[in-house]
Protein backbone atom coordinates (compact mmCIF):
# COMPACT_ATOMS: atom_id res chain seq x y z
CA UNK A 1 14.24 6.30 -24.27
CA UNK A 2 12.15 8.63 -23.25
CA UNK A 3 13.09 12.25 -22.03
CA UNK A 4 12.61 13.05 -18.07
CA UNK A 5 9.81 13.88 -17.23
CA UNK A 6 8.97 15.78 -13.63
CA UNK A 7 5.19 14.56 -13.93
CA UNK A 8 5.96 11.14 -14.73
CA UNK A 9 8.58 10.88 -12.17
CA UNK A 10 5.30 12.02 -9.64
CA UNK A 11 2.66 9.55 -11.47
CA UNK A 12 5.67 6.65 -11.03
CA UNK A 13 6.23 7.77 -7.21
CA UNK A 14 2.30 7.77 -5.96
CA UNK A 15 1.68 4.14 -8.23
CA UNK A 16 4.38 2.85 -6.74
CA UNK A 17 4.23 4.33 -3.22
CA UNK A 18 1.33 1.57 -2.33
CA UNK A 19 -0.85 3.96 -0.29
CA UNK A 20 -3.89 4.02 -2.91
CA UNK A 21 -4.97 1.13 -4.85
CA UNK A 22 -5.60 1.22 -8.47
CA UNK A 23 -5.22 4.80 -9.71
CA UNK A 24 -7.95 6.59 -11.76
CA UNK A 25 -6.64 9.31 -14.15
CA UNK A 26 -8.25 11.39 -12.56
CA UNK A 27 -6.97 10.92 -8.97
CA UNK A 28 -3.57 10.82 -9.94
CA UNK A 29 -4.31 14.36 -12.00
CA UNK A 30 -5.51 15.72 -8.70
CA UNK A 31 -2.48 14.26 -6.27
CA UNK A 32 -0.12 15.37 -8.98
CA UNK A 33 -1.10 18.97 -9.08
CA UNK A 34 -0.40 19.37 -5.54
CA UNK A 35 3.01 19.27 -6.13
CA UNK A 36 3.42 20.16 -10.13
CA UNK A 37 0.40 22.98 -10.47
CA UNK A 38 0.80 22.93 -14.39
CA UNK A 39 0.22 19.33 -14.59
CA UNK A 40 -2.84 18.59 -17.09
CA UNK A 41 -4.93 15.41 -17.80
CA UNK A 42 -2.90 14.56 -21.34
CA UNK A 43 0.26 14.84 -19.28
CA UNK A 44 -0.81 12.40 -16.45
CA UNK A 45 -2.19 10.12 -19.86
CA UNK A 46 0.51 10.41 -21.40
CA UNK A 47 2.43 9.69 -17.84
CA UNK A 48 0.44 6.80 -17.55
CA UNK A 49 0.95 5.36 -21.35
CA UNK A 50 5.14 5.44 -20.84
CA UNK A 51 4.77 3.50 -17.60
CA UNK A 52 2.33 0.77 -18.96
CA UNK A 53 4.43 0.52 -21.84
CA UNK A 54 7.72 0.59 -19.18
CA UNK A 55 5.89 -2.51 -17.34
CA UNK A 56 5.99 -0.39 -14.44
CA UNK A 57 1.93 -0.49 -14.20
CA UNK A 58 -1.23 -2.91 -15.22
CA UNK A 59 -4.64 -1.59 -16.56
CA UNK A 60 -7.18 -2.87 -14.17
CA UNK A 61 -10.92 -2.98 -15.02
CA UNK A 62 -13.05 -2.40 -12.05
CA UNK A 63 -16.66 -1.96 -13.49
CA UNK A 64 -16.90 1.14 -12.63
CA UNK A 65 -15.91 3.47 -16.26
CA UNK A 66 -13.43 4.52 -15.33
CA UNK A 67 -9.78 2.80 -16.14
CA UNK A 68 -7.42 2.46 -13.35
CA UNK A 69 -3.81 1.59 -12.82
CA UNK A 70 -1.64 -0.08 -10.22
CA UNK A 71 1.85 -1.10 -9.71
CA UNK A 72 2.70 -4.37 -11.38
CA UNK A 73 3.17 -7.06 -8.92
CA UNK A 74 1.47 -10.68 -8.50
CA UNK A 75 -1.78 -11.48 -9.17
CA UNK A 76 -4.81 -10.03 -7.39
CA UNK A 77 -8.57 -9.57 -7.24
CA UNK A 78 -10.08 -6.59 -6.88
CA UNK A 79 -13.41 -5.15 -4.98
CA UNK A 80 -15.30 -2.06 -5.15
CA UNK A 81 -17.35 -0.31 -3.23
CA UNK A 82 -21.37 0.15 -4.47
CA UNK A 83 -22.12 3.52 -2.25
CA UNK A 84 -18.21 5.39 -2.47
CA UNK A 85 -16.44 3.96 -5.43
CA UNK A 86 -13.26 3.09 -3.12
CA UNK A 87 -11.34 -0.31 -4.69
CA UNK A 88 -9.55 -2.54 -2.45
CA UNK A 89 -7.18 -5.32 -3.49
CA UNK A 90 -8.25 -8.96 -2.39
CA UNK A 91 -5.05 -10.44 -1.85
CA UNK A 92 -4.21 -13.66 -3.90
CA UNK A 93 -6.53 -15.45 -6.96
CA UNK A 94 -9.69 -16.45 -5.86
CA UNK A 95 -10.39 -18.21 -8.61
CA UNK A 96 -7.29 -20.84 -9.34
CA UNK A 97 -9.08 -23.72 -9.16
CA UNK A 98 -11.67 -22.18 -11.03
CA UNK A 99 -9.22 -21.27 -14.21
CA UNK A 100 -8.05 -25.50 -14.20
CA UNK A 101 -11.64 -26.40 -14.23
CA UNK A 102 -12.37 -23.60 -17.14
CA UNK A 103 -9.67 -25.18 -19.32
CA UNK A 104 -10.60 -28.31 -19.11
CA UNK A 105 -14.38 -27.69 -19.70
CA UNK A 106 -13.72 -25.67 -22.77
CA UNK A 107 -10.09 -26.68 -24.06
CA UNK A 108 -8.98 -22.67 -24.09
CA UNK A 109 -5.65 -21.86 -22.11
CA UNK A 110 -6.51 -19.06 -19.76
CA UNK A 111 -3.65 -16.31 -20.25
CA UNK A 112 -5.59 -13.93 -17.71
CA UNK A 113 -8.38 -12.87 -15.81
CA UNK A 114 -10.21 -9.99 -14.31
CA UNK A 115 -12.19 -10.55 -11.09
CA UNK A 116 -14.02 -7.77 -9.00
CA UNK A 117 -16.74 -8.44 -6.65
CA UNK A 118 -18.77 -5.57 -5.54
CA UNK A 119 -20.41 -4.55 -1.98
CA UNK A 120 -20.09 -1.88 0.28
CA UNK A 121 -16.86 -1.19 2.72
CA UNK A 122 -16.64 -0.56 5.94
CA UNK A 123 -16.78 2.93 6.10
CA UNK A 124 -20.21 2.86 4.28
CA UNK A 125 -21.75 0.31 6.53
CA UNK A 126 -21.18 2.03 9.65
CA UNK A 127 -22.07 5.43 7.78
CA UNK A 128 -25.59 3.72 7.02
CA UNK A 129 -25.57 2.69 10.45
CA UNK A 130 -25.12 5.78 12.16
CA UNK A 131 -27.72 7.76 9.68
CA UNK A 132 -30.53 4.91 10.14
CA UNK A 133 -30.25 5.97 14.41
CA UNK A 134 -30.24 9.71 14.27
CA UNK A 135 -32.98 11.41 15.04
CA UNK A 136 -35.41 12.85 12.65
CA UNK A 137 -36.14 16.64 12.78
């Protein structure tokens, strides 16, 4: 068992709070030190490694370098954001009938998958938007 640990204790609360989707290393390093100043990027890592190992968070894979993590829970797509980087969770599998229709075509049992689409949110749309009807100087 592992020994407390204050920094781990903060990485569990924010992955588990649900108010940020899939955690970069270094986000959580930056939320962390606003509480615990001498946190450093091996302690969130190392943070990180005891709760994967825990099952308390997943690896996700966005396409974007950088590895993230989330609270375990039930399945889920992902999407990501071409202009800021921000990831969103798209509720549910899109692609269960796609996985029945893999197996059978191939005769592989799917143990898991990784989807993300890509585009640009909201925020960047209307950013865009906005910029395209401002007058030039």
């Amino acid at each position: 068992m592992p020994r407390p640990s204050p920094v781990t204790d903060a990485v569990r609360a924010l992955v588990l709070s649900g108010d940020h989707h899939a955690w970069s290393l270094d986000e959580l390093l930056a939320a962390v030190r606003e509480d615990i100043d001498t946190a450093d990027f091996s302690t969130i890592f190392r943070a990180v490694a005891n709760l994967e190992r825990s099952g308390f968070v997943d690896r996700v894979e966005v396409g974007d370098g950088k590895t993230r993590y989330e609270s375990r829970r039930a399945h889920h797509e992902h999407i990501r954001c071409t202009s800021c980087g921000r990831v969103a969770e798209v509720p549910g599998c899109v692609l269960d009938q796609a996985v029945t229709s893999v197996q059978r075509r191939t005769g592989f049992r799917v143990a898991d998958h990784q989807v993300v689409c890509t585009g640009v949110c909201p925020d960047c749309r209307r950013q865009a938007r906005t910029s395209k009807r401002a007058p030039a100087l």
